[in-house]
PDB file of N, CA and C in Angstrom:
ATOM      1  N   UNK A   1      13.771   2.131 -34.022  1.00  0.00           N
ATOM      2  CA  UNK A   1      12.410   2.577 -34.255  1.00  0.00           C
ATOM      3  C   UNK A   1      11.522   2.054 -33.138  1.00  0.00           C
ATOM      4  N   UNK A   2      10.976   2.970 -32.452  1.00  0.00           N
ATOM      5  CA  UNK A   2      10.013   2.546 -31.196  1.00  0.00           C
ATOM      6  C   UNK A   2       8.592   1.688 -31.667  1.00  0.00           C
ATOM      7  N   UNK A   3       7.874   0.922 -31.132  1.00  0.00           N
ATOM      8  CA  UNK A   3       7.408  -0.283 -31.568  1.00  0.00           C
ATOM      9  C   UNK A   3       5.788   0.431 -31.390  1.00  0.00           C
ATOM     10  N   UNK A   4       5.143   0.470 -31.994  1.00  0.00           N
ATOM     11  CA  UNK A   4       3.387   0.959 -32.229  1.00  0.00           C
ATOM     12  C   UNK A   4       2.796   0.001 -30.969  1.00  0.00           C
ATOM     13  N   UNK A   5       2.568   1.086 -30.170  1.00  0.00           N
ATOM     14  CA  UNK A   5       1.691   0.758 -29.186  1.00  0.00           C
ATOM     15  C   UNK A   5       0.453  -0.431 -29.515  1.00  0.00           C
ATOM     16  N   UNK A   6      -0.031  -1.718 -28.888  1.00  0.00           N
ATOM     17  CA  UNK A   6      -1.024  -2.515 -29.165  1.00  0.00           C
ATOM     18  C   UNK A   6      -1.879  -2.609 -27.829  1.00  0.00           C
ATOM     19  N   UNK A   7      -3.081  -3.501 -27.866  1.00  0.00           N
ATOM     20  CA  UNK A   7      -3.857  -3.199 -27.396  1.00  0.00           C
ATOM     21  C   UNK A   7      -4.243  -4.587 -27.311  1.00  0.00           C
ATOM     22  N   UNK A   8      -5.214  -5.372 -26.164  1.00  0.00           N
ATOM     23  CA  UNK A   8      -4.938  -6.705 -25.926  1.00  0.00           C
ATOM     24  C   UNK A   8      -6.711  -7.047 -25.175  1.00  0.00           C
ATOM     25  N   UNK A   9      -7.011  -7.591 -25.540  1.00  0.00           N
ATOM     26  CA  UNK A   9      -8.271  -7.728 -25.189  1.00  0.00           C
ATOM     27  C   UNK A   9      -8.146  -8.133 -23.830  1.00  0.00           C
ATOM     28  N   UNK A  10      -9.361  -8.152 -22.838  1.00  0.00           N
ATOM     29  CA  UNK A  10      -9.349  -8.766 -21.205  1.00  0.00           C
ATOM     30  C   UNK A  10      -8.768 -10.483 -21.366  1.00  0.00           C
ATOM     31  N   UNK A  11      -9.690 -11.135 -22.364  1.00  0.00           N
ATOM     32  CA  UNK A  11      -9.614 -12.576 -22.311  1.00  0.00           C
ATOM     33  C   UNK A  11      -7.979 -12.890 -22.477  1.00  0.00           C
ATOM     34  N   UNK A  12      -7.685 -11.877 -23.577  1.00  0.00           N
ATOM     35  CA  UNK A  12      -6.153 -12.279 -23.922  1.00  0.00           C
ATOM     36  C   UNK A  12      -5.210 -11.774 -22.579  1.00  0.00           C
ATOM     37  N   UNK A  13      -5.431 -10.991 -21.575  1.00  0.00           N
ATOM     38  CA  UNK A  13      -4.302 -11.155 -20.915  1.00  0.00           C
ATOM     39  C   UNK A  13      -4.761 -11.567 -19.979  1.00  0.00           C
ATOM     40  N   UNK A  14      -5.837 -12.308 -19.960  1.00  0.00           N
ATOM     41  CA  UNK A  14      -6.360 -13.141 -18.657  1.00  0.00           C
ATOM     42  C   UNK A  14      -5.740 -14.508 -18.690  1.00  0.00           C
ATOM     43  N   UNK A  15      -5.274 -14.777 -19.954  1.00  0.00           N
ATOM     44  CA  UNK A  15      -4.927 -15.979 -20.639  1.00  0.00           C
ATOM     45  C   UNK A  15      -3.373 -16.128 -20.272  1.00  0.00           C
ATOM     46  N   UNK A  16      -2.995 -15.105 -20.955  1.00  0.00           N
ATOM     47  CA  UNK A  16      -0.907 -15.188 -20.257  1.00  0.00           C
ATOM     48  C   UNK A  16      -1.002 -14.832 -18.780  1.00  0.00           C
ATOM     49  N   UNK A  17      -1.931 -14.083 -18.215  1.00  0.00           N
ATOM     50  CA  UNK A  17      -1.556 -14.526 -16.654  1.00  0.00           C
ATOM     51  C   UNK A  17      -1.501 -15.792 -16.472  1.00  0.00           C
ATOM     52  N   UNK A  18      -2.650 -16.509 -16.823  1.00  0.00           N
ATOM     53  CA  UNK A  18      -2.654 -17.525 -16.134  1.00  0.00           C
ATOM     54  C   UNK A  18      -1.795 -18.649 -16.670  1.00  0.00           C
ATOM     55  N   UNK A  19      -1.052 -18.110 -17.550  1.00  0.00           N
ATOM     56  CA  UNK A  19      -0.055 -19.048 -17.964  1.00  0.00           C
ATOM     57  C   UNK A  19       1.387 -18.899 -16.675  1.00  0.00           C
ATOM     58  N   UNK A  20       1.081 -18.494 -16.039  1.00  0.00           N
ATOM     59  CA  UNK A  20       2.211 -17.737 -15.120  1.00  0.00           C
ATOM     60  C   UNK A  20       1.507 -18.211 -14.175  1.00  0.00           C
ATOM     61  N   UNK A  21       0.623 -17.878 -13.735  1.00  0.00           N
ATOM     62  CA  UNK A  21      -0.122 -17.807 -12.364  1.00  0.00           C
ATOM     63  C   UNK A  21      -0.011 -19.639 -12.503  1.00  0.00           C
ATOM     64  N   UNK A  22      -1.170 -20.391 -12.994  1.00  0.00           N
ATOM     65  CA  UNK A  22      -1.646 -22.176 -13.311  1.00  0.00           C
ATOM     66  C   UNK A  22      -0.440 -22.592 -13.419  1.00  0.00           C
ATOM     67  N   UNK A  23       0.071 -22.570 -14.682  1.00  0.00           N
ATOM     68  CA  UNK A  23       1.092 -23.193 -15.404  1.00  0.00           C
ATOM     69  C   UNK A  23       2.599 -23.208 -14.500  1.00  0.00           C
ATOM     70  N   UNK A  24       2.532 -21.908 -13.828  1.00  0.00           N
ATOM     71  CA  UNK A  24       3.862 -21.809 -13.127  1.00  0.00           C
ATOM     72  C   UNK A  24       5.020 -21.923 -14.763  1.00  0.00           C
ATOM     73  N   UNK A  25       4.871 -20.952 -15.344  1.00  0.00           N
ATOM     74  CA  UNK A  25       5.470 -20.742 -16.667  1.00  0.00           C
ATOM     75  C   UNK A  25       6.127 -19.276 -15.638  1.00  0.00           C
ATOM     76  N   UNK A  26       7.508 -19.365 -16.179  1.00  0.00           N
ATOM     77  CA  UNK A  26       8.276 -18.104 -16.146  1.00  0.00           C
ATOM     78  C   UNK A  26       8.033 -16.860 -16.543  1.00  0.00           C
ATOM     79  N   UNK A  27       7.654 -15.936 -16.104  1.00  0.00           N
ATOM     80  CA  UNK A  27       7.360 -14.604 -16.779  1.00  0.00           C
ATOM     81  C   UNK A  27       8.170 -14.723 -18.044  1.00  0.00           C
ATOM     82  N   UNK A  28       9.426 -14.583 -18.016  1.00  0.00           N
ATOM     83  CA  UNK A  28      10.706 -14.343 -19.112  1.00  0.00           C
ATOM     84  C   UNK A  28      10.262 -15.082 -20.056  1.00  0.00           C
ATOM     85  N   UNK A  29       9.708 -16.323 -20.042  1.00  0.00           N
ATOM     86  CA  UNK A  29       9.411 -17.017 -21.148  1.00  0.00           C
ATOM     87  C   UNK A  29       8.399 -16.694 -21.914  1.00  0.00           C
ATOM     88  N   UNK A  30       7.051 -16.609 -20.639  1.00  0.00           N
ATOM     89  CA  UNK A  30       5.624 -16.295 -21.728  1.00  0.00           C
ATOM     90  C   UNK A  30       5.863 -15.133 -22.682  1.00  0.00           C
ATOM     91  N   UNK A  31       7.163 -14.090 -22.463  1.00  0.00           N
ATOM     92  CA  UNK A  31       7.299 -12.744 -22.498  1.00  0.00           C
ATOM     93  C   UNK A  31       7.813 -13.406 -23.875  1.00  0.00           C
ATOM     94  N   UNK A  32       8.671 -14.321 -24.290  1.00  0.00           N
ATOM     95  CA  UNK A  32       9.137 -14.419 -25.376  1.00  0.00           C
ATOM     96  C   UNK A  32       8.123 -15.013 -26.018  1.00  0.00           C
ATOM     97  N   UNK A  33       7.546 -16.230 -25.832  1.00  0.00           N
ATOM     98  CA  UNK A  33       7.004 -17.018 -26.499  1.00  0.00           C
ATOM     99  C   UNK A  33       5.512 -16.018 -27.352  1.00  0.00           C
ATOM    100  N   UNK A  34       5.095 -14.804 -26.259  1.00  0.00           N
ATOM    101  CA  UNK A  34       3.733 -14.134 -26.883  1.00  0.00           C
ATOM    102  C   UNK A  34       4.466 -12.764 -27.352  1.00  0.00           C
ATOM    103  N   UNK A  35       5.809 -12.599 -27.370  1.00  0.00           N
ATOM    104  CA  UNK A  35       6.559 -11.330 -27.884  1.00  0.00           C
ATOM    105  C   UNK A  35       5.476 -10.235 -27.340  1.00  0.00           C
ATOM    106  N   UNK A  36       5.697 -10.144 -25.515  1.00  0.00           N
ATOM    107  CA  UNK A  36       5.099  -9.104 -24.606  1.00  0.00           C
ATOM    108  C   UNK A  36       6.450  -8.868 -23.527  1.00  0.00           C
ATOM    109  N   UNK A  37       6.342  -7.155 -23.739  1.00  0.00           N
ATOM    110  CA  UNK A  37       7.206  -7.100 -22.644  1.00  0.00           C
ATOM    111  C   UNK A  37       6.844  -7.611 -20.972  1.00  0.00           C
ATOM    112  N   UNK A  38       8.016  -7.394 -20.474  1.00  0.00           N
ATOM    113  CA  UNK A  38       7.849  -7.929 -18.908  1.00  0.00           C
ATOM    114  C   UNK A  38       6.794  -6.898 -18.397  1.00  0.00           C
ATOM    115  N   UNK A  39       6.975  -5.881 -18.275  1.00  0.00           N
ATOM    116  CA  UNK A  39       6.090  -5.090 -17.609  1.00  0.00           C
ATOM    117  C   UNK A  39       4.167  -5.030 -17.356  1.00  0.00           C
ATOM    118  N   UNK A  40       4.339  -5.313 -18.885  1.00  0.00           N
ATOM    119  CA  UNK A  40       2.574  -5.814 -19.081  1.00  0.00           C
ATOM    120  C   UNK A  40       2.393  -7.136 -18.484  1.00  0.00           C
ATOM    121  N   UNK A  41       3.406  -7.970 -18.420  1.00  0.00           N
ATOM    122  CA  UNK A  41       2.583  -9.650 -18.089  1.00  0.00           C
ATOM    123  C   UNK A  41       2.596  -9.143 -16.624  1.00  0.00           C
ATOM    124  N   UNK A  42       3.602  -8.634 -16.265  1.00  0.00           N
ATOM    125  CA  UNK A  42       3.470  -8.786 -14.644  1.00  0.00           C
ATOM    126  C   UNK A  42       2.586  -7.694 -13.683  1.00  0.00           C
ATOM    127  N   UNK A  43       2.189  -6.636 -14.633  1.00  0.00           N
ATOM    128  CA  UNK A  43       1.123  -5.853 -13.844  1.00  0.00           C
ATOM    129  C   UNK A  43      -0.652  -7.209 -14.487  1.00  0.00           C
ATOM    130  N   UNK A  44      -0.655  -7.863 -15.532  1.00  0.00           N
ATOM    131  CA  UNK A  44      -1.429  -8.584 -15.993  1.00  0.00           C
ATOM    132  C   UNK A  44      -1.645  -9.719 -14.766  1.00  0.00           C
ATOM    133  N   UNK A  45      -0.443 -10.468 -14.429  1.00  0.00           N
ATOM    134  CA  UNK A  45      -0.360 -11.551 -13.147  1.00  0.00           C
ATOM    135  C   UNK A  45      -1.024 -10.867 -11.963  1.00  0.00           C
ATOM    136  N   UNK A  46      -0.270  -9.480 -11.342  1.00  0.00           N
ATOM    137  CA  UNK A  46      -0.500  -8.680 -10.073  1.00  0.00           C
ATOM    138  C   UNK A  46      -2.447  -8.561 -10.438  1.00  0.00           C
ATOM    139  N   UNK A  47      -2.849  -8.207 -11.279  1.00  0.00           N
ATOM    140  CA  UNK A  47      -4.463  -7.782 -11.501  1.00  0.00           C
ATOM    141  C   UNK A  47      -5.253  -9.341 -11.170  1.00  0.00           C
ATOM    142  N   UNK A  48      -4.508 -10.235 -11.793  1.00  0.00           N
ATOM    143  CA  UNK A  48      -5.134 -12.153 -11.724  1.00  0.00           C
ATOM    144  C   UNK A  48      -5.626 -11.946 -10.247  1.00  0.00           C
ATOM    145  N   UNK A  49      -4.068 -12.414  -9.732  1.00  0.00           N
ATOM    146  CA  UNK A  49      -3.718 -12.419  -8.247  1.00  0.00           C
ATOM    147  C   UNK A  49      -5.152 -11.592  -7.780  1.00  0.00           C
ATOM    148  N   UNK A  50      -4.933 -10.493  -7.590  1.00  0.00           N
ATOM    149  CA  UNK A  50      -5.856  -9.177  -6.770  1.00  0.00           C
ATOM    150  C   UNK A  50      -7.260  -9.630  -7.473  1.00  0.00           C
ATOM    151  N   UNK A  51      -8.010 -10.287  -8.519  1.00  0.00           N
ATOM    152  CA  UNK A  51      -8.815 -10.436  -8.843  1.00  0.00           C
ATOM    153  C   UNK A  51      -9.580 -11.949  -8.110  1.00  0.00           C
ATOM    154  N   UNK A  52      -8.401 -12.856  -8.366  1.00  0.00           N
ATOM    155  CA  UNK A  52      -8.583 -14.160  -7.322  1.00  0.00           C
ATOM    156  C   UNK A  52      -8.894 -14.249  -5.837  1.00  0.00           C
ATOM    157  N   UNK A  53      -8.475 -12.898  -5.272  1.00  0.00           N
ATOM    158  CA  UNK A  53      -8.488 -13.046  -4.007  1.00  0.00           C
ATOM    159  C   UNK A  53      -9.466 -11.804  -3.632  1.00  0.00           C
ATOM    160  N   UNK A  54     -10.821 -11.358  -4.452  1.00  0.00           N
ATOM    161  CA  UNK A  54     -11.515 -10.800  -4.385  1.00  0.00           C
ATOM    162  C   UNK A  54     -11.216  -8.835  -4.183  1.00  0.00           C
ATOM    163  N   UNK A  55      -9.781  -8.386  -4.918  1.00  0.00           N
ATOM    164  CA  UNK A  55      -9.777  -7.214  -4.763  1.00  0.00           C
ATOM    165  C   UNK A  55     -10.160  -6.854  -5.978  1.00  0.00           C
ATOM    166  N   UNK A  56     -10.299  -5.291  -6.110  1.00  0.00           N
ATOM    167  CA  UNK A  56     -10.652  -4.615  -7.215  1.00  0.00           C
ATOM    168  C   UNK A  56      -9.106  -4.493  -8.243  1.00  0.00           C
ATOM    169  N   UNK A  57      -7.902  -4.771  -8.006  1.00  0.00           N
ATOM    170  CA  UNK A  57      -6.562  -4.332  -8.353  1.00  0.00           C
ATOM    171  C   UNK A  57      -6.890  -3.135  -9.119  1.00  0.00           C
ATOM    172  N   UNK A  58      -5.435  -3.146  -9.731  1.00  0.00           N
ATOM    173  CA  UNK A  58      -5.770  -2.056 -10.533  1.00  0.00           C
ATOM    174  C   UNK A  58      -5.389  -1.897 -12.349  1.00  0.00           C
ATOM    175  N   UNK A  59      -6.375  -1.039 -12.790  1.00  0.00           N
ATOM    176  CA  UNK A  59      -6.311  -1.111 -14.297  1.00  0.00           C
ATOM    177  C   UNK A  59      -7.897  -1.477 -14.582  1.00  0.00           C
ATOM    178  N   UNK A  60      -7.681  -2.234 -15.418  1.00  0.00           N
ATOM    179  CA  UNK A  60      -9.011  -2.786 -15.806  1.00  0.00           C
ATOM    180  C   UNK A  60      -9.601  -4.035 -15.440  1.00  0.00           C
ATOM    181  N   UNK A  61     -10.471  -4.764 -15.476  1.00  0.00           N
ATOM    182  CA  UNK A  61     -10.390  -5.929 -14.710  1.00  0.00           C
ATOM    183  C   UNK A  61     -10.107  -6.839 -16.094  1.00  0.00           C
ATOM    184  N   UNK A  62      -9.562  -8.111 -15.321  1.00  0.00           N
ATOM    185  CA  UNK A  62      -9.302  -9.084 -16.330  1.00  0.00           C
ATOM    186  C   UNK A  62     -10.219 -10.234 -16.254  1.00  0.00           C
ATOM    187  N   UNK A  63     -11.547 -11.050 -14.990  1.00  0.00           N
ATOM    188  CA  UNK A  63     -12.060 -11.438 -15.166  1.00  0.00           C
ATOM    189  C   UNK A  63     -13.583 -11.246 -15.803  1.00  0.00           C
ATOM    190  N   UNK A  64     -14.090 -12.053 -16.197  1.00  0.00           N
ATOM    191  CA  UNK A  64     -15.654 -11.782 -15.766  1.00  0.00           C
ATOM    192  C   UNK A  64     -16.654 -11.250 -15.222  1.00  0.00           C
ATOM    193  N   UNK A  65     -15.992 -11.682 -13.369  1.00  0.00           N
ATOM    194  CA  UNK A  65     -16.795 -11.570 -12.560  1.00  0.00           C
ATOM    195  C   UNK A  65     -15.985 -10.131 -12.123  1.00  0.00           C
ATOM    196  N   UNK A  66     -14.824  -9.152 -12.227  1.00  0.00           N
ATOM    197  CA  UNK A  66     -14.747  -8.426 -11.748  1.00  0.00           C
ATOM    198  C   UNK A  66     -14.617  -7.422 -12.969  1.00  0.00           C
ATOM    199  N   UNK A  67     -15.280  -7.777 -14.324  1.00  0.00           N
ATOM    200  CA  UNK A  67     -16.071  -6.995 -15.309  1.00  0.00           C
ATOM    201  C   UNK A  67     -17.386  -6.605 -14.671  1.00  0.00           C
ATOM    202  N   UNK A  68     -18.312  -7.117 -14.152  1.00  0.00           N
ATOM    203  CA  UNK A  68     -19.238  -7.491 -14.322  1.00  0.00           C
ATOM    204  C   UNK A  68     -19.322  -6.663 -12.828  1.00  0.00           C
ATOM    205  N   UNK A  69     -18.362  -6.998 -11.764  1.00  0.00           N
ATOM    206  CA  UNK A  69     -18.670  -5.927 -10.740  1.00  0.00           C
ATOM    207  C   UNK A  69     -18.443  -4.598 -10.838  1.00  0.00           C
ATOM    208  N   UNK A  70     -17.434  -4.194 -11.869  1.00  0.00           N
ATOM    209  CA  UNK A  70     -17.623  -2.796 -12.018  1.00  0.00           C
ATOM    210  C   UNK A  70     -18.023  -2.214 -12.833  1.00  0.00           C
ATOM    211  N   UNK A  71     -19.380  -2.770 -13.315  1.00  0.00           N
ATOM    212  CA  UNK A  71     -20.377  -2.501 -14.321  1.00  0.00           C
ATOM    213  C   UNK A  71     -21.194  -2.268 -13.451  1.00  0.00           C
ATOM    214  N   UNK A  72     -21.503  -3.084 -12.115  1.00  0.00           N
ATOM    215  CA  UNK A  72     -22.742  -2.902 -11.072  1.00  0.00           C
ATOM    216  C   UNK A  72     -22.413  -1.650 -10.551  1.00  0.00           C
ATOM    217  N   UNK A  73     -21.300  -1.842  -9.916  1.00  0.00           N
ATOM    218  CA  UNK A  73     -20.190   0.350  -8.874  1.00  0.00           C
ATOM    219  C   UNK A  73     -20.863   1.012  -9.505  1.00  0.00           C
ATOM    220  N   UNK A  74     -20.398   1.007 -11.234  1.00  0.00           N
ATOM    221  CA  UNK A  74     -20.563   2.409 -11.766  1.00  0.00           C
ATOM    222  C   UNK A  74     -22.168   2.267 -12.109  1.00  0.00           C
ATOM    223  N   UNK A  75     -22.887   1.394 -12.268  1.00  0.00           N
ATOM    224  CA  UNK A  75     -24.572   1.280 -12.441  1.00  0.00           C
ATOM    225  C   UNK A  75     -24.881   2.087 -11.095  1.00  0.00           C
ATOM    226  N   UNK A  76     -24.277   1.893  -9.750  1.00  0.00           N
ATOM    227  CA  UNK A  76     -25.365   2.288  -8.789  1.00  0.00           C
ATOM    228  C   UNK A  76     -24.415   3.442  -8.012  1.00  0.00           C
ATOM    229  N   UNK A  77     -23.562   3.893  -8.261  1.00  0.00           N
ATOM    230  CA  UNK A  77     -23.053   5.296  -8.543  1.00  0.00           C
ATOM    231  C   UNK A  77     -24.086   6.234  -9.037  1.00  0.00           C
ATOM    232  N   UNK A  78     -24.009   6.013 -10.132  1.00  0.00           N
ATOM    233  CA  UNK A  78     -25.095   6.519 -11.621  1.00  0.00           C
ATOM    234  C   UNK A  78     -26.490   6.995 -10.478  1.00  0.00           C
ATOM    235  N   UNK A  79     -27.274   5.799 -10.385  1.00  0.00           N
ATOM    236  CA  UNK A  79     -28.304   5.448  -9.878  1.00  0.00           C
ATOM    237  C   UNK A  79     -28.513   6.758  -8.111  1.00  0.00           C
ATOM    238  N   UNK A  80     -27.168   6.440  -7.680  1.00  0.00           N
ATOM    239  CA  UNK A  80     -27.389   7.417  -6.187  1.00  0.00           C
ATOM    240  C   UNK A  80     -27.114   8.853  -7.098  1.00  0.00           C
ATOM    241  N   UNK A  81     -26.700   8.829  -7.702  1.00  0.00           N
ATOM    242  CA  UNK A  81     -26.726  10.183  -8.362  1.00  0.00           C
ATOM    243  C   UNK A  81     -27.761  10.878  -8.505  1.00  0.00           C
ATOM    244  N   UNK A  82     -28.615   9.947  -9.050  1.00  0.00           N
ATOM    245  CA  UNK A  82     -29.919  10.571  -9.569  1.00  0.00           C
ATOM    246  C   UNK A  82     -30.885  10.852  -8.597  1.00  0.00           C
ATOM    247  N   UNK A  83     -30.618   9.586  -7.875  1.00  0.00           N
ATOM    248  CA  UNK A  83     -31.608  10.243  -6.548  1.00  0.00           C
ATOM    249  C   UNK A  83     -31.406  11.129  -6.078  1.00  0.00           C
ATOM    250  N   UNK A  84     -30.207  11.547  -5.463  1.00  0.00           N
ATOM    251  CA  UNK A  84     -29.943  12.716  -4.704  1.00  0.00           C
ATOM    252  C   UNK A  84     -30.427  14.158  -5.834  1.00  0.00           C
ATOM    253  N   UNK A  85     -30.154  14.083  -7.094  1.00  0.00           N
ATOM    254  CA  UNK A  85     -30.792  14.833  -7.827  1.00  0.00           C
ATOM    255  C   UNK A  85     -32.212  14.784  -7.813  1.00  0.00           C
ATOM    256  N   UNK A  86     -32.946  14.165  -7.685  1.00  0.00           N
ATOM    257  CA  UNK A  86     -34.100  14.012  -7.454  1.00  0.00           C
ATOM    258  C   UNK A  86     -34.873  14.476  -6.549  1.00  0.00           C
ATOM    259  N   UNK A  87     -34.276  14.089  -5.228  1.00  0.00           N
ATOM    260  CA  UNK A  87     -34.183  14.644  -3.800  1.00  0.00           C
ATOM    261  C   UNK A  87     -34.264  16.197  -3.510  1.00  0.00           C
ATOM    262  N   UNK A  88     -32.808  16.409  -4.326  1.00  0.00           N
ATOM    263  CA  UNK A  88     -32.916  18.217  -4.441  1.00  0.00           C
ATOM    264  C   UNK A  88     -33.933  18.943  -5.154  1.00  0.00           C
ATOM    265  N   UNK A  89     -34.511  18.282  -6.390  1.00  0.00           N
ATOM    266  CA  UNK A  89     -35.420  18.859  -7.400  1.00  0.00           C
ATOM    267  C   UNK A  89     -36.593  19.034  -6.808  1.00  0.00           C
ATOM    268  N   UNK A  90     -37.020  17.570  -5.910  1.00  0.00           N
ATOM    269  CA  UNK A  90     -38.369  17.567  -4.916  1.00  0.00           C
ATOM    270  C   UNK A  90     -38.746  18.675  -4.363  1.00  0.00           C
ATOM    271  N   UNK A  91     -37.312  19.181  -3.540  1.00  0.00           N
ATOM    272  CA  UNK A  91     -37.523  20.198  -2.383  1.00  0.00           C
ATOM    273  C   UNK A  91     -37.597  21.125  -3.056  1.00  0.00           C
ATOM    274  N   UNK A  92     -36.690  21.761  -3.585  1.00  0.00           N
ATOM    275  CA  UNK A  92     -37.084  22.939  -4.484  1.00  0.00           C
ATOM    276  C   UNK A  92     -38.097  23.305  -5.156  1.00  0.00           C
ATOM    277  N   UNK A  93     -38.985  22.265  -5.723  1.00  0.00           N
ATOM    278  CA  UNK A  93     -40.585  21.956  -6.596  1.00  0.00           C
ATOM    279  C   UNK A  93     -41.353  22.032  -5.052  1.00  0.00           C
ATOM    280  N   UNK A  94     -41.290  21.711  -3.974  1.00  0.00           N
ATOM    281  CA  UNK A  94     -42.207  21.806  -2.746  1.00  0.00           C
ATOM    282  C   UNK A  94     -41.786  23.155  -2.387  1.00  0.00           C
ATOM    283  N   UNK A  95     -40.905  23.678  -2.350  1.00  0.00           N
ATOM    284  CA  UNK A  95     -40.624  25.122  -1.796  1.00  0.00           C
ATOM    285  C   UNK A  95     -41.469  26.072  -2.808  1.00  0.00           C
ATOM    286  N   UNK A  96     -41.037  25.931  -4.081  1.00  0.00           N
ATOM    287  CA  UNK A  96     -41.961  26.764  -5.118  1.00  0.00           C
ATOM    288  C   UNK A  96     -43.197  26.988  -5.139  1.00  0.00           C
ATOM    289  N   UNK A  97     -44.385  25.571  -4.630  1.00  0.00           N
ATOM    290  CA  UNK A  97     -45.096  25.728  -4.596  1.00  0.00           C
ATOM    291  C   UNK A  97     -46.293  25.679  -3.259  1.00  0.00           C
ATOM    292  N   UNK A  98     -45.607  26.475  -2.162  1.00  0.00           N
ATOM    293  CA  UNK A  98     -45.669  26.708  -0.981  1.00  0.00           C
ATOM    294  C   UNK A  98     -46.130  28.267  -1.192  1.00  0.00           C
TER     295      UNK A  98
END
C-alpha cells in the first residue's frame, strides 16, 4: 500500500537539514530516526547549503531570510507591474484627450 503523501512545514525541514548539514549526522540515519525518505532530506540539505551561501536554490525556501526575500521579488514584480500598467494607461488617457 503506497504511503499518503505528507507535508512538512519550512521550520521542520530546516531542522533535519541541519541535522546533516551542523551535526554532520548521516543522511541514512536522520532518514530513519524522522521516518523521511532519502530523497526529501537531501534535496532539504542541497536548499540549506544554496540558502547559506546566499542562492535562491530550489523549491521553497527553508530559511527566514530567504522567505522573506522572496516575499520582497514577488512584492516588487507585482509593484513594476503596475507601473508599467500605469505608464500605458497615462498615454492612452493623454492621447484621448488631445
Amino acid at each position: 500500500m503506497a504511503r499518503k503523501r505528507r507535508s512538512f512545514s519550512s521550520e521542520y525541514k530546516e531542522r533535519v537539514a541541519r541535522m546533516v548539514v551542523d551535526d554532520g549526522l548521516e543522511v541514512s540515519v536522520v532518514c530513519r530516526d524522522q521516518d523521511l525518505g532519502e530523497t526529501a532530506v537531501r534535496r532539504w540539505v542541497d536548499q540549506l547549503k544554496a540558502e547559506r551561501t546566499g542562492q535562491p536554490g530550489e523549491g521553497r525556501p527553508l530559511t527566514a531570510e530567504q522567505q522573506r526575500i522572496r516575499q520582497l521579488e514577488e512584492e516588487n514584480r507585482r509593484l513594476k507591474e503596475d507601473k508599467e500598467l500605469l505608464k500605458k494607461a497615462s498615454a492612452f488617457f493623454a492621447r484621448e484627450l488631445k
